[in-house]
Every structure is written in C-alpha cells, then in structure tokens.
Protein backbone atom coordinates (compact mmCIF):
# COMPACT_ATOMS: atom_id res chain seq x y z
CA UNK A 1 0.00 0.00 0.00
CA UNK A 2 1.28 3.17 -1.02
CA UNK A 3 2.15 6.06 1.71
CA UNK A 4 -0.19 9.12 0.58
CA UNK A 5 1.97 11.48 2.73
CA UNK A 6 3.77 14.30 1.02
CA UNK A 7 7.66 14.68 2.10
CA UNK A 8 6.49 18.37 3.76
CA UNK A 9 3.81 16.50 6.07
CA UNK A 10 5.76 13.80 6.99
CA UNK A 11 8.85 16.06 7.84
CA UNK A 12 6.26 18.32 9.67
CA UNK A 13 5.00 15.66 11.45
CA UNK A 14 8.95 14.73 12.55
CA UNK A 15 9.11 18.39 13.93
CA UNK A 16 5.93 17.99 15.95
CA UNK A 17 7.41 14.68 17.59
CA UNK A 18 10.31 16.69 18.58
CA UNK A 19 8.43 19.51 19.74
CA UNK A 20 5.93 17.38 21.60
CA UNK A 21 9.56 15.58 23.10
CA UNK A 22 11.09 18.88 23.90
CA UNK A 23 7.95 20.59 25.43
CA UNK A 24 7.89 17.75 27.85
CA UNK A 25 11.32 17.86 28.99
CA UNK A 26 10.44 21.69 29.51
CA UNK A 27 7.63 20.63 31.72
CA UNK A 28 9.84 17.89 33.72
CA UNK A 29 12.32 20.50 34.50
CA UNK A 30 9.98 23.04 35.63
CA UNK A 31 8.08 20.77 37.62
CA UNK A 32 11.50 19.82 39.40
CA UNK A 33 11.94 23.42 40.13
CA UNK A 34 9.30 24.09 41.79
C-alpha cells in the first residue's frame, strides 16, 4: 500500500514529535523546580 503522505507532512510531522519531546522535557524540569 502506497504512503499518501507528502515529504512536507511527513517532515512536519517529525518536527511535531520533537516539539511534543522537547515541550515535555520543559515541563519535567519546571516541575523539578518548583
């Protein structure tokens, strides 16, 4: 079956993962600081 995603959504969707894995590190660290 072919994959109907475009290079530009699939490499947006890579940059939401990392997001997504960064803003929860951000969240871990400021819930250590408080």
């Amino acid at each position: 079956m072919k994959n109907n995603y475009s290079e530009a959504e699939i490499a947006l969707q890579e940059k939401l993962k990392q997001a997504e894995k960064e803003n929860k590190s951000l969240m871990q660290k400021l819930e250590t600081a408080n």
